[in-house]
Protein backbone atom coordinates (compact mmCIF):
# COMPACT_ATOMS: atom_id res chain seq x y z
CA UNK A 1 -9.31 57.20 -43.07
CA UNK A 2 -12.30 59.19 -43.78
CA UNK A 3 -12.53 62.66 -44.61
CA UNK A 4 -15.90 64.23 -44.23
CA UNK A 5 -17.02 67.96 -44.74
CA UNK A 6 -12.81 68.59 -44.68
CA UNK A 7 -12.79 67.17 -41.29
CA UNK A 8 -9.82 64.31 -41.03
CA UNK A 9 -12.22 60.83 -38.96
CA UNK A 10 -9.08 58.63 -38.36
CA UNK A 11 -10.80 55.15 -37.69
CA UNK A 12 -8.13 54.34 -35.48
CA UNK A 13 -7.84 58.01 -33.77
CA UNK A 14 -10.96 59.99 -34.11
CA UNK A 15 -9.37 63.32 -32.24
CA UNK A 16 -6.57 62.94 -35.23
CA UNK A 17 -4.51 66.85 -35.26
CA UNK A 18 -3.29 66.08 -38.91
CA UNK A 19 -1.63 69.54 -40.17
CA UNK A 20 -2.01 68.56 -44.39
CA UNK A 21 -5.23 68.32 -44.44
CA UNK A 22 -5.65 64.85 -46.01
CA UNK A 23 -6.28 63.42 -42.97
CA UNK A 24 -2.89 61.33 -42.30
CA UNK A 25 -1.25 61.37 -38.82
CA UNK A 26 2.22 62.90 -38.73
CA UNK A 27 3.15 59.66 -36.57
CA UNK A 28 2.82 57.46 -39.26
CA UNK A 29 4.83 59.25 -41.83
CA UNK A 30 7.19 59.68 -39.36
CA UNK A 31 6.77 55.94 -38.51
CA UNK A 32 7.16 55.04 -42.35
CA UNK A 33 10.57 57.13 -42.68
CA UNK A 34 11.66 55.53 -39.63
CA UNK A 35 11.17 51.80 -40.95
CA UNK A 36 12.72 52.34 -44.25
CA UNK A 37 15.67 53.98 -42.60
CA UNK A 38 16.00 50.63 -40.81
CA UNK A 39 16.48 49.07 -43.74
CA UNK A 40 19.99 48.81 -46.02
CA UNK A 41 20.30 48.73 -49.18
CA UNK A 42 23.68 46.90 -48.99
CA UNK A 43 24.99 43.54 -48.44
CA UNK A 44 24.72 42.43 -44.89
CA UNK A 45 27.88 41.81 -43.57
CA UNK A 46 28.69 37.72 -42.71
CA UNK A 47 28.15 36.93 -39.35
CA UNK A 48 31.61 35.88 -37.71
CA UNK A 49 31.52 31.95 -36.28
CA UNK A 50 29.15 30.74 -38.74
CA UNK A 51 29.06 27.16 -39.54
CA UNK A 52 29.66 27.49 -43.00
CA UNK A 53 31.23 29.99 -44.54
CA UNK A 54 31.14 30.82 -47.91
CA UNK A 55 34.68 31.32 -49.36
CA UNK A 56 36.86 28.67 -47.31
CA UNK A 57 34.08 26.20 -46.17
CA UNK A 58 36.32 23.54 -48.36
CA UNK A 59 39.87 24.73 -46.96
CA UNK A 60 40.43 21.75 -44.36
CA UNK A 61 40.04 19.43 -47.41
CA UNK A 62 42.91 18.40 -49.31
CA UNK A 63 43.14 19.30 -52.52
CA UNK A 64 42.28 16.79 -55.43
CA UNK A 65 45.92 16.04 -57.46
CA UNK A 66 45.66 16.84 -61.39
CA UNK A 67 46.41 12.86 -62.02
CA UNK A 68 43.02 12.26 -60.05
CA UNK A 69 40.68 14.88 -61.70
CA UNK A 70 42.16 13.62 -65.61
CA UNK A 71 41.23 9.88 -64.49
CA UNK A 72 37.43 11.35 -63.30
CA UNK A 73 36.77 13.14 -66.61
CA UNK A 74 37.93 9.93 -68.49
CA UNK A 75 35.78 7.65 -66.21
CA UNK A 76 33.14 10.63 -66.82
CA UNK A 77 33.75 9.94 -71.27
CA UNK A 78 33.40 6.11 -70.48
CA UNK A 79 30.30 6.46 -68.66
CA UNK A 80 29.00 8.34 -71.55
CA UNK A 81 30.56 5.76 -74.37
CA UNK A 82 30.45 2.55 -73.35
CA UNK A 83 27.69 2.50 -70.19
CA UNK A 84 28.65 2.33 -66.39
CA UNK A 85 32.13 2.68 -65.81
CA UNK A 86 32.97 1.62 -68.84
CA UNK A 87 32.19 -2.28 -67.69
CA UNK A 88 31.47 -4.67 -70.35
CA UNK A 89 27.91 -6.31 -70.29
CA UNK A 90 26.96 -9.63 -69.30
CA UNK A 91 26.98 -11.84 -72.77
CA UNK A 92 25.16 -14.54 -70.95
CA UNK A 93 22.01 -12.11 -70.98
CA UNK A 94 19.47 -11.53 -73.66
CA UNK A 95 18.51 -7.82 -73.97
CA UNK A 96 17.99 -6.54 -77.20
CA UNK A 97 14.78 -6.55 -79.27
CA UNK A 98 16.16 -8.57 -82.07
CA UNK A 99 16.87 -11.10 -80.12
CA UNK A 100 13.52 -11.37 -78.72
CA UNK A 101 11.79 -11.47 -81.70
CA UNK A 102 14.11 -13.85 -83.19
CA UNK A 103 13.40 -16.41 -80.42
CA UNK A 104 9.22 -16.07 -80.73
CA UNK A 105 9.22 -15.95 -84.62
CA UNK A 106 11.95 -18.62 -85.05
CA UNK A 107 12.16 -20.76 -81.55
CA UNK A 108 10.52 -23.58 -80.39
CA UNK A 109 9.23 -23.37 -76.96
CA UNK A 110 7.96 -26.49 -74.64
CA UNK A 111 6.10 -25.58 -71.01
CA UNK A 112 4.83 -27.29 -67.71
CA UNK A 113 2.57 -25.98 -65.03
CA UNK A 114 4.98 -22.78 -63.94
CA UNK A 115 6.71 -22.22 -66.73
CA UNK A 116 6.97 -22.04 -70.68
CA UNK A 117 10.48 -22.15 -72.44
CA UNK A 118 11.14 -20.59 -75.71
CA UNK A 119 14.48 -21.52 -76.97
CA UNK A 120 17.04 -21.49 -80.14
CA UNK A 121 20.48 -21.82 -80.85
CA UNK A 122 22.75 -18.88 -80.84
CA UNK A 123 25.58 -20.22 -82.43
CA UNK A 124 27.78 -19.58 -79.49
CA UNK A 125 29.72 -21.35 -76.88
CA UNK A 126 27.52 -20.32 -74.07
CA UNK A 127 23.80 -19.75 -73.30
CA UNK A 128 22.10 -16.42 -73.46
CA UNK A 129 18.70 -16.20 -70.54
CA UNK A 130 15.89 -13.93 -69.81
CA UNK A 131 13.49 -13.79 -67.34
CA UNK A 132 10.11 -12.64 -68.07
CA UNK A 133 6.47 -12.16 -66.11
CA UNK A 134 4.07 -10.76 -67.48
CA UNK A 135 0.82 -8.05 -66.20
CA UNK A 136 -0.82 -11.43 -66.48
CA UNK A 137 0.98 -12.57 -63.23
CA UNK A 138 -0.07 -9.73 -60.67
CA UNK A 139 1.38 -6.46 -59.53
CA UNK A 140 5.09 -5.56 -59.28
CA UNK A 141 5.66 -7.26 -55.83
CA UNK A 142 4.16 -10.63 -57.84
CA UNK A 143 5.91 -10.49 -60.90
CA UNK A 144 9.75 -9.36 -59.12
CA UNK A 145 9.23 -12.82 -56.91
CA UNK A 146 8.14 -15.09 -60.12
CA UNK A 147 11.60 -14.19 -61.28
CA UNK A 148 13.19 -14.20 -58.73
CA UNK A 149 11.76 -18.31 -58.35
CA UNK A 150 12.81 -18.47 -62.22
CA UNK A 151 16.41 -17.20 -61.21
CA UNK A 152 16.56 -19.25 -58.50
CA UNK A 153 15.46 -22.52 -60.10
CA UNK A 154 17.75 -21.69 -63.27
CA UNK A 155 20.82 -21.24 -61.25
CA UNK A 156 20.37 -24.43 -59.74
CA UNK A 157 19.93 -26.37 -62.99
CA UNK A 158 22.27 -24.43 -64.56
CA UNK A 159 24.87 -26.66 -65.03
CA UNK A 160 23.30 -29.55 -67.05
CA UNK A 161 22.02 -26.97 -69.44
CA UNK A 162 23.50 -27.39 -73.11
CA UNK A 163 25.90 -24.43 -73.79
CA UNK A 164 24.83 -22.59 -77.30
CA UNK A 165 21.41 -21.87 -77.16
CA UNK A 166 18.58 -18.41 -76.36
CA UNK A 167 16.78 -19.33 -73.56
CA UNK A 168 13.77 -17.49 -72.25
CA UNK A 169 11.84 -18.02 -69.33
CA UNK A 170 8.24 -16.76 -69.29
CA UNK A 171 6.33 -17.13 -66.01
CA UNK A 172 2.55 -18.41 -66.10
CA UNK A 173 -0.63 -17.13 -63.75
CA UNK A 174 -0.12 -19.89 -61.51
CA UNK A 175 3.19 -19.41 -60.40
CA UNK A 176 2.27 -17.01 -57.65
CA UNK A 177 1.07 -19.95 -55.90
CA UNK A 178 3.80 -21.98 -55.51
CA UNK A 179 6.82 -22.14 -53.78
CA UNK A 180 10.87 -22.52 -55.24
CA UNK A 181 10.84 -26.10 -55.24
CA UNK A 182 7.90 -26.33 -57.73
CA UNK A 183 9.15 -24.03 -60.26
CA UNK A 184 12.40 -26.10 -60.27
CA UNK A 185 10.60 -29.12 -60.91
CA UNK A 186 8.57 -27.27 -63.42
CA UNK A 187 11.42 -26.03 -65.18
CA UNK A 188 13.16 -29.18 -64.84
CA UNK A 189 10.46 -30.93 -66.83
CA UNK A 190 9.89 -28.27 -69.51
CA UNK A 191 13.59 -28.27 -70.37
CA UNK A 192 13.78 -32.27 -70.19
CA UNK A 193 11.06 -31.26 -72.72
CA UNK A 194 12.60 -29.63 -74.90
CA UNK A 195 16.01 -31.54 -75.00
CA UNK A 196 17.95 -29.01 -73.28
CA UNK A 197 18.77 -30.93 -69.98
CA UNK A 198 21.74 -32.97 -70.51
């Protein structure tokens, strides 16, 4: 609004017959009052027929027996303890640190085209593996198939291997290039290599 010389100029009604002087239209108080009467202060009532409603939405479902939520929260404590589900680990997988650097400070390793093999006893009635690829391979989508070749190839010779020893498997560039049957002749060869094959 504009209020010249005490005259009220409505820009959007120039004949405006304001009665306070300052120029504002009675309609639009009136308007104003009107639209926060509209509104209520209080909760809205639920609507009836709704979907979901808030208090019973979960009164169809039976209810879960004290015996079942006792065996969640000690599932829950397991989970928390002793990893997933309280499931031993593989011991036929290397995965700790210490064993790493073990086997590339004290190991021997022997390699062919695909593949080099580090490997030392572990004292143990079984073998312990690991499957490695490097950056030096390619991207993600390169170095998940390189093991996956390495698994592949390993499971397959897995049998004539000599129970008691580490053995890791690192990939090289050129395995990207190849297909299964290679990298089991590769691996073949680097574990005839290093004495490993029975």
């Amino acid at each position: 609004m504009i209020e010249y010389l005490g005259l009220c100029t409505c820009l959007k009604d120039p004949y405006c017959n304001s009665d306070d002087g300052r120029g504002e239209k009675q309609d639009d108080k009136n308007r104003e009052i009107a639209y926060e009467d509209d509104i209520s202060a209080e909760k809205t009532a639920k609507k009836e027929g709704t979907r979901l409603s808030q208090e019973d939405e979960n009164q169809q479902r039976p209810q879960c027996s004290e015996k079942k939520k006792a065996q969640r929260q000690k599932t829950s404590v397991l989970v928390a303890k002793e990893g997933f589900a309280g499931m031993a680990l593989r011991p036929d997988i290397l995965r700790y640190k210490r064993d790493f650097d073990r086997l590339y400070s004290k190991g021997k390793s022997s390699g062919d085209k695909y593949i080099v093999v580090f490997y030392i006893s572990n004292g143990q009635d079984f073998s312990r593996k690991a499957f490695l690829a490097s950056k030096k391979v390619g991207g993600a989508v390169a170095r998940n198939r390189a093991r996956r070749l390495m698994k592949e190839s390993f499971r397959k010779l897995e049998k004539k291997i000599k129970p008691g020893n580490d053995i890791l498997m690192i990939a090289r560039k050129t395995i990207t290039e190849t297909c299964q049957a290679e990298v089991e002749a590769s691996m073949q060869k680097a574990l005839i290599k290093s004495g490993l094959l029975t």
